[in-house]
PDB file of N, CA and C in Angstrom:
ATOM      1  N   UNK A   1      94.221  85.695 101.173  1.00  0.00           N
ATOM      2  CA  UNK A   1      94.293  86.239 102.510  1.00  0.00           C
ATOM      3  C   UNK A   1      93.312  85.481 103.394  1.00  0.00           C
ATOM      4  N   UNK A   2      93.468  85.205 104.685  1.00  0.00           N
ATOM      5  CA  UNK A   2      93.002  84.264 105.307  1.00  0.00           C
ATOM      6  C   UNK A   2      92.220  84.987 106.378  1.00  0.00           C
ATOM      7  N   UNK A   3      91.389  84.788 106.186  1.00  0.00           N
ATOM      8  CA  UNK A   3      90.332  85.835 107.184  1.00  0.00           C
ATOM      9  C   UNK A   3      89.960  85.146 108.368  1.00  0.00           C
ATOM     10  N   UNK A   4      89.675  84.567 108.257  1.00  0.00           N
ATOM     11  CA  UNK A   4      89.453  83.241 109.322  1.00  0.00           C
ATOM     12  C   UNK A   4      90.857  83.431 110.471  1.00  0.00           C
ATOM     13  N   UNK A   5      91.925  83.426 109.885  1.00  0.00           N
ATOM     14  CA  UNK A   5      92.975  83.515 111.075  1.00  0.00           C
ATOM     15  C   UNK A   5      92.670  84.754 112.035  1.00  0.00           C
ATOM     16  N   UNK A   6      92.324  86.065 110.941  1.00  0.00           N
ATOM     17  CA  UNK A   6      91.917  87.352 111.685  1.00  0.00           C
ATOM     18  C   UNK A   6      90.927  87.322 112.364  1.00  0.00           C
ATOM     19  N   UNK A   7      89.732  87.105 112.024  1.00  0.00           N
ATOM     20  CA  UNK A   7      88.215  86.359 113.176  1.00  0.00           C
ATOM     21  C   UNK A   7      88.569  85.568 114.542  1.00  0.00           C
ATOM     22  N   UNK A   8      89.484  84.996 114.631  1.00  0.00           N
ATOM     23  CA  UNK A   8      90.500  84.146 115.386  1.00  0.00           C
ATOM     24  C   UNK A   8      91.325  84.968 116.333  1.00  0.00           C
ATOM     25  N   UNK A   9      92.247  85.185 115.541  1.00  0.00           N
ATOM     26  CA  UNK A   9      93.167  86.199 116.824  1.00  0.00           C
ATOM     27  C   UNK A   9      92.553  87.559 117.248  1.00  0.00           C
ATOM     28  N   UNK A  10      92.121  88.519 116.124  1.00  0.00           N
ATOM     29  CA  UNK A  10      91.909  90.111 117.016  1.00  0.00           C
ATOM     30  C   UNK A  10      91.121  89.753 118.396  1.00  0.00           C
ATOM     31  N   UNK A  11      90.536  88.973 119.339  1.00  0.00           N
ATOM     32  CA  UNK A  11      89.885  88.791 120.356  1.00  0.00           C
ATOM     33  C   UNK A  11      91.379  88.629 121.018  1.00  0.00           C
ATOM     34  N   UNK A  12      92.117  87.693 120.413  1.00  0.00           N
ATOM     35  CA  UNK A  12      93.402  87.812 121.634  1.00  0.00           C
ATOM     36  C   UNK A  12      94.578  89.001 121.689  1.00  0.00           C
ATOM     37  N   UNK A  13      94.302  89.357 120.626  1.00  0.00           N
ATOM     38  CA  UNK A  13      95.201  90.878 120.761  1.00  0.00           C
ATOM     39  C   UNK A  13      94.599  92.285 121.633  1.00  0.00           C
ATOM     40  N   UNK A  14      93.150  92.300 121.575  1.00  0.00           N
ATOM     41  CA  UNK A  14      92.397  93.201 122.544  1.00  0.00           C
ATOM     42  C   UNK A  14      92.705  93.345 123.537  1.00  0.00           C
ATOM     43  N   UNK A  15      92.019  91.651 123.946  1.00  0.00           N
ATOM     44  CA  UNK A  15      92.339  91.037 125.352  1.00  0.00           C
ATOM     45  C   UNK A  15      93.897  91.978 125.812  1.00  0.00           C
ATOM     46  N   UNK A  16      94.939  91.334 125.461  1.00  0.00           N
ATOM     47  CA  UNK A  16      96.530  91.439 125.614  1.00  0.00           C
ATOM     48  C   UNK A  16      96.765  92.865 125.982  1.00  0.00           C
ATOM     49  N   UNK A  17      96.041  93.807 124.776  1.00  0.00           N
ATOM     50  CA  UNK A  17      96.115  95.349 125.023  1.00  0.00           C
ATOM     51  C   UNK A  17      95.525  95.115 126.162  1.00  0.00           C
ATOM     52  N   UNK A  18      94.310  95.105 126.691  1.00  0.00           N
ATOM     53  CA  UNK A  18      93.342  95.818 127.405  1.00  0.00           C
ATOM     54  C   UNK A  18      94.051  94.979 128.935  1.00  0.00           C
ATOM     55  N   UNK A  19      94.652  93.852 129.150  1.00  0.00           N
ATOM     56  CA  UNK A  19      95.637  93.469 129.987  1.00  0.00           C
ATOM     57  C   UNK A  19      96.771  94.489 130.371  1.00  0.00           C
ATOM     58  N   UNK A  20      97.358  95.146 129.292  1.00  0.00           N
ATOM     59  CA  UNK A  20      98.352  95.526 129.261  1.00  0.00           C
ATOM     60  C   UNK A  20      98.318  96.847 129.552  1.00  0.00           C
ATOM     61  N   UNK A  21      97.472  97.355 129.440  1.00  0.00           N
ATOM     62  CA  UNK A  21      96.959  99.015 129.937  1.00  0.00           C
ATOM     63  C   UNK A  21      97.409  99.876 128.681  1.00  0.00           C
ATOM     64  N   UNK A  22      97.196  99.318 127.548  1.00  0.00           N
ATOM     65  CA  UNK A  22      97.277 100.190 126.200  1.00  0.00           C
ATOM     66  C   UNK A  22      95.676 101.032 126.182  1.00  0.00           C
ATOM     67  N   UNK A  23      96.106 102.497 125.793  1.00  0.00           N
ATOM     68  CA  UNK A  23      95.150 103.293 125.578  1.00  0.00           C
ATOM     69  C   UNK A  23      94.070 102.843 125.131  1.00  0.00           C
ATOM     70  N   UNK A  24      92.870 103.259 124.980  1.00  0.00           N
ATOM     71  CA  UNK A  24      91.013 103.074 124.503  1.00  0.00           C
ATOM     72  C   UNK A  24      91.363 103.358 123.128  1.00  0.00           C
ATOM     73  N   UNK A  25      91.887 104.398 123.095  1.00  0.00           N
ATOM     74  CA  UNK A  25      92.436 105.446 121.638  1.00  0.00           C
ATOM     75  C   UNK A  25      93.056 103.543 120.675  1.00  0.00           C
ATOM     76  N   UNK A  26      93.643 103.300 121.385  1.00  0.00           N
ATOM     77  CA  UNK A  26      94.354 102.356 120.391  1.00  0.00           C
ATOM     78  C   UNK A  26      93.624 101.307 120.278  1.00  0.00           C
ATOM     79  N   UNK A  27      93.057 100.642 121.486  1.00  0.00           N
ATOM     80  CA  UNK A  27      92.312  99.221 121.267  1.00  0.00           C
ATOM     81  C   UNK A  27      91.451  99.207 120.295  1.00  0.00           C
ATOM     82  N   UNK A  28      90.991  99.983 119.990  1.00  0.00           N
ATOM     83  CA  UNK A  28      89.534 100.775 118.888  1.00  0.00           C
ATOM     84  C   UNK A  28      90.183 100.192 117.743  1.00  0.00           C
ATOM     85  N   UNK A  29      91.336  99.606 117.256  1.00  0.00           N
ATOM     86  CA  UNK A  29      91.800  98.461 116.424  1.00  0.00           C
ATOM     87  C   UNK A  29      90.513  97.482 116.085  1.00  0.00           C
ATOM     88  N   UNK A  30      90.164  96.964 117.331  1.00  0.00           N
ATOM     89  CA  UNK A  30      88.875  96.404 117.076  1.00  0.00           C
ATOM     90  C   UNK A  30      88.057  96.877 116.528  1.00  0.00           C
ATOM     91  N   UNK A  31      87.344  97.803 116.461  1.00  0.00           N
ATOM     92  CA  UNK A  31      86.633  98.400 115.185  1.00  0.00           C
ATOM     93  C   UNK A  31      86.764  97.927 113.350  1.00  0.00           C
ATOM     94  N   UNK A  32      88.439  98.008 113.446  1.00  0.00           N
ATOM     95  CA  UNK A  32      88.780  97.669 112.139  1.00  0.00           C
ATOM     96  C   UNK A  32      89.224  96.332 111.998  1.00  0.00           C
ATOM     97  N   UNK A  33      89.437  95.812 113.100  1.00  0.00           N
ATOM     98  CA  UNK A  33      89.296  94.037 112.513  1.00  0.00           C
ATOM     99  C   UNK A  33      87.443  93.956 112.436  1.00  0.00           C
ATOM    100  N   UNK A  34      86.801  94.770 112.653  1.00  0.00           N
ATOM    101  CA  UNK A  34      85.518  93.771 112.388  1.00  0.00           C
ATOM    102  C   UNK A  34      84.922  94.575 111.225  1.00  0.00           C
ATOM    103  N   UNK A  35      85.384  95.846 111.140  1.00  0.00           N
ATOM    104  CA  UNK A  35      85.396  96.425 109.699  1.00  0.00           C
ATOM    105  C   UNK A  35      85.620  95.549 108.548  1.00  0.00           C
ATOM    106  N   UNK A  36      87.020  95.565 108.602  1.00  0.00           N
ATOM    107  CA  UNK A  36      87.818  94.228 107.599  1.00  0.00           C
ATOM    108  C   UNK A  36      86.985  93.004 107.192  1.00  0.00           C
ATOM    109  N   UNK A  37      86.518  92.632 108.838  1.00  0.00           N
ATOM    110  CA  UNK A  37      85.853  91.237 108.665  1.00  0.00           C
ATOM    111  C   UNK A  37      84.773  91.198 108.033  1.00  0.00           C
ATOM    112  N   UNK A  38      83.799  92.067 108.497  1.00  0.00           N
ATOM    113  CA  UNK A  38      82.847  92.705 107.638  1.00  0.00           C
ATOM    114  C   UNK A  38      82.391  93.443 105.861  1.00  0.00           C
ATOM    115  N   UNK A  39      83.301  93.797 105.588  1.00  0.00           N
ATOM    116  CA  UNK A  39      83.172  94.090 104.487  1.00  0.00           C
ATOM    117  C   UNK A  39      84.043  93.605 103.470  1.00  0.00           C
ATOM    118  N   UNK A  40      84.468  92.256 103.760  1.00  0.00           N
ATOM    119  CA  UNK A  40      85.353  91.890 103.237  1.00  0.00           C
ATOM    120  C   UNK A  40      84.467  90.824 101.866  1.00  0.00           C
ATOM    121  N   UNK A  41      83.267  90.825 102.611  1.00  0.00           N
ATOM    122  CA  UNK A  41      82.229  90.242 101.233  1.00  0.00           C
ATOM    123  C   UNK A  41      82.102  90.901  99.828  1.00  0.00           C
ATOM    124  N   UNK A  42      82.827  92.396 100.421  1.00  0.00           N
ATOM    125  CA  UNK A  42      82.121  93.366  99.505  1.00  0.00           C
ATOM    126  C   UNK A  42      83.261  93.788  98.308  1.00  0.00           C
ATOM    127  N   UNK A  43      84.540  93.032  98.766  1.00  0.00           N
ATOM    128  CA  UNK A  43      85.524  93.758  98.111  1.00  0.00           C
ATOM    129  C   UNK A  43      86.483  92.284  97.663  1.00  0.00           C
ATOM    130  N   UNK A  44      87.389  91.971  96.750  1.00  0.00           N
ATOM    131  CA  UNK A  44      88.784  90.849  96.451  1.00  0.00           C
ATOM    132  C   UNK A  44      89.613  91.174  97.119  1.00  0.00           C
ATOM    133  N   UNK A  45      89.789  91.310  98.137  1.00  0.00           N
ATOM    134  CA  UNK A  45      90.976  91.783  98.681  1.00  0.00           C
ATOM    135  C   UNK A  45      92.048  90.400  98.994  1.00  0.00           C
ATOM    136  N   UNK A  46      92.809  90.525  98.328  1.00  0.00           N
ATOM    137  CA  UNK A  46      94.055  89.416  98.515  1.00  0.00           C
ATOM    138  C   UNK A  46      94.901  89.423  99.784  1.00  0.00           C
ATOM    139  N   UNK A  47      95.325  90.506  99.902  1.00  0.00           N
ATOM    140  CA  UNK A  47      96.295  90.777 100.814  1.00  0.00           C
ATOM    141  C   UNK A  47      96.205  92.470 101.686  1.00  0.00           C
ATOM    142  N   UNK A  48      97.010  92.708 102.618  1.00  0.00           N
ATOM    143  CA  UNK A  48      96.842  93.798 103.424  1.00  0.00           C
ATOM    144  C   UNK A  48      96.595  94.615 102.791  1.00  0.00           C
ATOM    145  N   UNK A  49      97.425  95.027 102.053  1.00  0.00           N
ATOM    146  CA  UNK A  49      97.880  96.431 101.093  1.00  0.00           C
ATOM    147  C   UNK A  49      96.764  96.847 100.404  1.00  0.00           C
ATOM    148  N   UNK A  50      95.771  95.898 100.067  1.00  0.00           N
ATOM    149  CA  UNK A  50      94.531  95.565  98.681  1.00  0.00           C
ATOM    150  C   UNK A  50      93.682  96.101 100.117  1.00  0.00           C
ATOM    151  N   UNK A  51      93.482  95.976 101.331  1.00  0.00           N
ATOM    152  CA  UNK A  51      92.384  97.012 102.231  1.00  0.00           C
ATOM    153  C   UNK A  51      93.160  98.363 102.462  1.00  0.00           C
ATOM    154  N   UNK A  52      94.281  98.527 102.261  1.00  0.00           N
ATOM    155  CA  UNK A  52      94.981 100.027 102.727  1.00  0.00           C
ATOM    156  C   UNK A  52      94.830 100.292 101.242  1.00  0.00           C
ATOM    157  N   UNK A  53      94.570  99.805  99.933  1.00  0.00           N
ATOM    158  CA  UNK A  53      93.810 100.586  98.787  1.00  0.00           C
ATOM    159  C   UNK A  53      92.352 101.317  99.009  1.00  0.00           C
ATOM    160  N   UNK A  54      91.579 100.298  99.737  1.00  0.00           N
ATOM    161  CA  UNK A  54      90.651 100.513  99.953  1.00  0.00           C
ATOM    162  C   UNK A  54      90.096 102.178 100.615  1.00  0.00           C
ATOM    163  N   UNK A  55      91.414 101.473 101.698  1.00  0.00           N
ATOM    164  CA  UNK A  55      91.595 102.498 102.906  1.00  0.00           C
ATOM    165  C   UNK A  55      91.502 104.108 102.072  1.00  0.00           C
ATOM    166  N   UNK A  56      92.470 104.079 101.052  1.00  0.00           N
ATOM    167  CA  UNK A  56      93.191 105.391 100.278  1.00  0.00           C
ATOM    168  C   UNK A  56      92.143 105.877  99.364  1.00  0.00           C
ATOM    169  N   UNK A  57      91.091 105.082  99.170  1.00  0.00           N
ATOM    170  CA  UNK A  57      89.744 105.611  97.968  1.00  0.00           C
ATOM    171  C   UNK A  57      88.499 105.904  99.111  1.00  0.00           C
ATOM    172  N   UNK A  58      88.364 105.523 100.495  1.00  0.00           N
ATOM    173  CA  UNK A  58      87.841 105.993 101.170  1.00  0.00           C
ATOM    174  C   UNK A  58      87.610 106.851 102.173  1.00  0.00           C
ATOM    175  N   UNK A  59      89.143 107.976 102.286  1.00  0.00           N
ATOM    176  CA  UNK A  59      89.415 108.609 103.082  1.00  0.00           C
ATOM    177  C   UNK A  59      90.665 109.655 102.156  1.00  0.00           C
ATOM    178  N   UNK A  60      89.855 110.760 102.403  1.00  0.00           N
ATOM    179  CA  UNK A  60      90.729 111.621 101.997  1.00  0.00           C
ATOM    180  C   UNK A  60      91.778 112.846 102.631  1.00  0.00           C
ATOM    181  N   UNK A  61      91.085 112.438 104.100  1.00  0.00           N
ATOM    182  CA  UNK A  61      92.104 113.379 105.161  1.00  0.00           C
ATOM    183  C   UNK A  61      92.850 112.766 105.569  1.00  0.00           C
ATOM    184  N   UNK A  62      94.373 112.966 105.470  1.00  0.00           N
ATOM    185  CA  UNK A  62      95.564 112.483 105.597  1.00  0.00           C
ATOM    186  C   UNK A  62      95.658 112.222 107.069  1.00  0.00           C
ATOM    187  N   UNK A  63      95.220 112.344 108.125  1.00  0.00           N
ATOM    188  CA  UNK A  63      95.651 112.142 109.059  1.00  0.00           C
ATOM    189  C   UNK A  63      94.467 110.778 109.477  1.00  0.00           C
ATOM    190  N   UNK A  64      93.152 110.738 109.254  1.00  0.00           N
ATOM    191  CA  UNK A  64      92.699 109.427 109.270  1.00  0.00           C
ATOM    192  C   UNK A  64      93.228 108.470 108.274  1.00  0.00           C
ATOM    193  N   UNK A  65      94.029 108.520 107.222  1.00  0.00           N
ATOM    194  CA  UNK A  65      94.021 107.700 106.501  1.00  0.00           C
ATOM    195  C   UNK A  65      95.397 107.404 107.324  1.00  0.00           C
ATOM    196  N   UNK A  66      96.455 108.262 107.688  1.00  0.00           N
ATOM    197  CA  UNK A  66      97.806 107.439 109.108  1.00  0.00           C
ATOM    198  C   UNK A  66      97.032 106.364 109.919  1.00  0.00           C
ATOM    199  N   UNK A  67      96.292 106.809 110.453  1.00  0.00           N
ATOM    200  CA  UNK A  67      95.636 106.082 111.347  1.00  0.00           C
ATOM    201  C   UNK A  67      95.142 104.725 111.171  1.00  0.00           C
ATOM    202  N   UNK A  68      94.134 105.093 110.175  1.00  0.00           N
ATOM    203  CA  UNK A  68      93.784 103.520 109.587  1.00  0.00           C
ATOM    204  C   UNK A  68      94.839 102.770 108.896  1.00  0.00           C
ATOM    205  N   UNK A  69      96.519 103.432 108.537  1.00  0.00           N
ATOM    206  CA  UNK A  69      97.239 102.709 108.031  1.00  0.00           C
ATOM    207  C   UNK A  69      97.772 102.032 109.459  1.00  0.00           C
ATOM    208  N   UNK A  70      98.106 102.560 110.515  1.00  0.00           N
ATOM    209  CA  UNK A  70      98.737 102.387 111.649  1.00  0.00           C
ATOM    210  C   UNK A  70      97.999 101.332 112.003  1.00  0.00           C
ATOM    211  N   UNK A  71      96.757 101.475 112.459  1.00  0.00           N
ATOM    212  CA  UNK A  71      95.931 100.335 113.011  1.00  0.00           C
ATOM    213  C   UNK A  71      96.296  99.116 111.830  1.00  0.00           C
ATOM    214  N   UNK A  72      95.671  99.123 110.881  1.00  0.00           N
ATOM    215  CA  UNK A  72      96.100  97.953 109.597  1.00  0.00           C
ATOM    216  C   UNK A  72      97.489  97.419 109.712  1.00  0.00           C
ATOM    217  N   UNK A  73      98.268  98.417 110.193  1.00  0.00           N
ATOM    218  CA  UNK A  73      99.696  97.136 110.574  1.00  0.00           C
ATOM    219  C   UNK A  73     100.060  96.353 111.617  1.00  0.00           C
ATOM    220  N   UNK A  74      99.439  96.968 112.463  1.00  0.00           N
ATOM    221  CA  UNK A  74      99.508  96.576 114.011  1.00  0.00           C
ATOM    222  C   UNK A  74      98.398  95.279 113.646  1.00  0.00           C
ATOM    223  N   UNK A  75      97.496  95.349 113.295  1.00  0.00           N
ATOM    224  CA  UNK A  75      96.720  94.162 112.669  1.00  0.00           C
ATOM    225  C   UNK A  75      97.270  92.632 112.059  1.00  0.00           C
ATOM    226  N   UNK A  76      97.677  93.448 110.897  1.00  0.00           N
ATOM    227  CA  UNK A  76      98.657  92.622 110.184  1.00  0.00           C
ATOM    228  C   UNK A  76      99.838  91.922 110.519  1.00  0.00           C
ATOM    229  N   UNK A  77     100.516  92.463 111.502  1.00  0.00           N
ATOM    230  CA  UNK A  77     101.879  91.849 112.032  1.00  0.00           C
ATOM    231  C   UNK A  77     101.539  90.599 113.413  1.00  0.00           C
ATOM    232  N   UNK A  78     100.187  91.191 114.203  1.00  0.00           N
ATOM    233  CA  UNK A  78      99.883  90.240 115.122  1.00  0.00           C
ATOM    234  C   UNK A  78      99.241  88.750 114.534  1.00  0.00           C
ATOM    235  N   UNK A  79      98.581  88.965 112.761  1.00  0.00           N
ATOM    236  CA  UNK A  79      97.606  87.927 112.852  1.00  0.00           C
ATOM    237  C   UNK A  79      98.876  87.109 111.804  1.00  0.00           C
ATOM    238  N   UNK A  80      99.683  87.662 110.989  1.00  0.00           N
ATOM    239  CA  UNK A  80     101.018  86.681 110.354  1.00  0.00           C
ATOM    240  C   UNK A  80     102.117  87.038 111.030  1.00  0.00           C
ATOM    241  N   UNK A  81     102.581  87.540 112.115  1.00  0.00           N
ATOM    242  CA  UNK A  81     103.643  87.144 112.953  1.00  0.00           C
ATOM    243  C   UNK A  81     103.614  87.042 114.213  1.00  0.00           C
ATOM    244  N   UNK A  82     102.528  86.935 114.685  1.00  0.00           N
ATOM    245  CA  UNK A  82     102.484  87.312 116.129  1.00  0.00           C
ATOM    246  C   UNK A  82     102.803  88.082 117.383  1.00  0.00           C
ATOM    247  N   UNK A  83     102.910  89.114 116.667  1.00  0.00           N
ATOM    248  CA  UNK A  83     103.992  90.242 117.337  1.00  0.00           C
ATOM    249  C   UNK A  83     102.718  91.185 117.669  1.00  0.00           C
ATOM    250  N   UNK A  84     102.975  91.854 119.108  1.00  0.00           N
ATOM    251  CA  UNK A  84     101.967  92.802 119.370  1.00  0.00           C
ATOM    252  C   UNK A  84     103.055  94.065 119.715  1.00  0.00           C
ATOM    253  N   UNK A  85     101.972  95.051 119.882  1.00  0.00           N
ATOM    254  CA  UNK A  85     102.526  96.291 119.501  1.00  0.00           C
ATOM    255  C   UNK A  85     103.360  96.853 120.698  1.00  0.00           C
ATOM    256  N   UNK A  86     104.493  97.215 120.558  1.00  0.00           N
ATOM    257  CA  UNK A  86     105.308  97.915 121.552  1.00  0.00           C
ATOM    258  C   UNK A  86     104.869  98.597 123.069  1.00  0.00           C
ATOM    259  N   UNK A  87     104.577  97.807 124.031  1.00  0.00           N
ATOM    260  CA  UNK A  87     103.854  98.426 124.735  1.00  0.00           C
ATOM    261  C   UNK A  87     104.616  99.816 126.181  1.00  0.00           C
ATOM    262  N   UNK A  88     105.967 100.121 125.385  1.00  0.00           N
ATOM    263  CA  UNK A  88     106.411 101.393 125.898  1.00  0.00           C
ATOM    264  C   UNK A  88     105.853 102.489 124.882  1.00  0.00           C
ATOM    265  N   UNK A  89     105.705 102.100 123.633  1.00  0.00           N
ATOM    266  CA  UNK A  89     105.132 103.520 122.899  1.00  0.00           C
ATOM    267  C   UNK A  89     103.660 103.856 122.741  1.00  0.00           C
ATOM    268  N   UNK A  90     103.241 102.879 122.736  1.00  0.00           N
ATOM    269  CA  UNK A  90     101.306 103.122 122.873  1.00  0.00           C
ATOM    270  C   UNK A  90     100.538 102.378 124.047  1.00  0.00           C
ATOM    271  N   UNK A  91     101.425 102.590 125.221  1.00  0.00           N
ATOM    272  CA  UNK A  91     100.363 102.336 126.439  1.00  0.00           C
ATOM    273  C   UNK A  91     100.073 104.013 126.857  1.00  0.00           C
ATOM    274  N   UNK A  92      98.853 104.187 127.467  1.00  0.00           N
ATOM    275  CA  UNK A  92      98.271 105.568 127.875  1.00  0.00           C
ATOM    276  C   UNK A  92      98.775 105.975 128.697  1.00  0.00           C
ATOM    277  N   UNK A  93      99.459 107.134 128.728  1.00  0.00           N
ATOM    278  CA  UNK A  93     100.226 107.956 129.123  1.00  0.00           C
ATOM    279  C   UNK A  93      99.529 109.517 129.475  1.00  0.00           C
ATOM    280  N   UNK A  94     100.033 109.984 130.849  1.00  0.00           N
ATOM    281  CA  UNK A  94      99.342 110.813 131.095  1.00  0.00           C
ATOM    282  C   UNK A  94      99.451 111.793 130.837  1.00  0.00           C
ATOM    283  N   UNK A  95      98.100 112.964 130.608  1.00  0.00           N
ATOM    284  CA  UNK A  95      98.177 114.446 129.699  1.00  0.00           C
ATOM    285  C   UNK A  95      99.203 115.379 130.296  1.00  0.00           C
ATOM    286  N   UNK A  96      99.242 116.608 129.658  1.00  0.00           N
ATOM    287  CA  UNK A  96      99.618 117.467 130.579  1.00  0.00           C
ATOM    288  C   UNK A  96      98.600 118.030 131.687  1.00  0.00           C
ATOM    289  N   UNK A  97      97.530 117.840 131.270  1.00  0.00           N
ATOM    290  CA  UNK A  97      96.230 118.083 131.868  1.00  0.00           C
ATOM    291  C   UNK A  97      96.214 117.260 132.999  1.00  0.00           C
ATOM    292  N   UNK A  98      96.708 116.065 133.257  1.00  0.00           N
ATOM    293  CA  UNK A  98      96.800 114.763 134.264  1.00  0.00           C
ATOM    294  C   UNK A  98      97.747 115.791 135.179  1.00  0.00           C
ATOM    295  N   UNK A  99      99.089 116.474 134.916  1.00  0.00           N
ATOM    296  CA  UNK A  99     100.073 116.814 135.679  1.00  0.00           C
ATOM    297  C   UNK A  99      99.679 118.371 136.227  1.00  0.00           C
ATOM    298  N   UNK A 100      97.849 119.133 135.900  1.00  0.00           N
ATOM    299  CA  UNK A 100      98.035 120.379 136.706  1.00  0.00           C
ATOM    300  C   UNK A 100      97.378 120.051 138.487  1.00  0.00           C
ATOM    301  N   UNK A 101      97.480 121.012 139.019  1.00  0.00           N
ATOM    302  CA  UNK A 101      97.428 121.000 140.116  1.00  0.00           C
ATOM    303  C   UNK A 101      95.475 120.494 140.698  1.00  0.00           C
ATOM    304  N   UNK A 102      94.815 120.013 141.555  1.00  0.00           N
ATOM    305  CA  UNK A 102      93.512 120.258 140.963  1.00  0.00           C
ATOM    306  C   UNK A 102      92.488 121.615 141.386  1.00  0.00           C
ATOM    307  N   UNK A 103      93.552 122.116 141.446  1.00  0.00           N
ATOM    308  CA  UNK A 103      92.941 123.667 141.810  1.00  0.00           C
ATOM    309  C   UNK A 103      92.273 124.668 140.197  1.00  0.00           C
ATOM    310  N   UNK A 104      93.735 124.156 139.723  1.00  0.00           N
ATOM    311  CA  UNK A 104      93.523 124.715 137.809  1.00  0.00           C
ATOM    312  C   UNK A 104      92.318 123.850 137.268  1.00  0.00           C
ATOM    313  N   UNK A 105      92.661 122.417 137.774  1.00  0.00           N
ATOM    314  CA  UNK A 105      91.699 121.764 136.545  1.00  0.00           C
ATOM    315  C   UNK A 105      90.336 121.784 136.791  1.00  0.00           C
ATOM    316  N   UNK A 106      90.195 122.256 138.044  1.00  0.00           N
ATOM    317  CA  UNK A 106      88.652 122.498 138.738  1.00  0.00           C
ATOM    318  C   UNK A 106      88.099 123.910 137.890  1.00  0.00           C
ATOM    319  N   UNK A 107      88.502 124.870 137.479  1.00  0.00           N
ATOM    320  CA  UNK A 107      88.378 126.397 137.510  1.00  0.00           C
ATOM    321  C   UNK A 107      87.291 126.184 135.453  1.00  0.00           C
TER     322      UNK A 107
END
């Protein structure tokens, strides 16, 4: 697994999000490319799947471990295919809280 390509691109996939008006919630990807990059001294990891092992012995609440799988693909697909992430389904979108009046949201 080529780490060096990942050190490389996650700066241009940020960038692209943070161009693109993709949520804070999501860019935070960055976190886990420098996670990855970072502790990657510490572990053989060959390939993606060998850090989403990782992922699965270090997290035992199912809904962070979606997450860190989600981020890890969106990872994975930009740094060996170049594909970034759908930006009709995870650009930030406003609450219902965005749509009350500001009379309610003041109170």
């Amino acid at each position: 697994m080529d780490l060096q390509e990942l050190k490389t691109k996650y700066p241009l996939l940020i960038s692209y999000m943070e161009d693109h008006n993709y949520s804070q919630q999501y860019i935070r990807l960055k976190n886990e490319s420098l996670w990855i990059l970072r502790e990657s001294g510490n572990h053989d990891w060959k390939t993606y799947d060998d850090i989403y092992q990782t992922y699965v012995e270090k997290y035992t609440n199912k809904y962070t471990l979606n997450y860190k799988r989600k981020m890890l693909l969106v990872i994975k697909r930009f740094v060996l295919e170049s594909v970034v992430p759908d930006d009709s389904i995870h650009t930030h979108k406003p609450s219902y809280y965005d749509s009350l009046c500001i009379n309610i949201r003041t109170l």
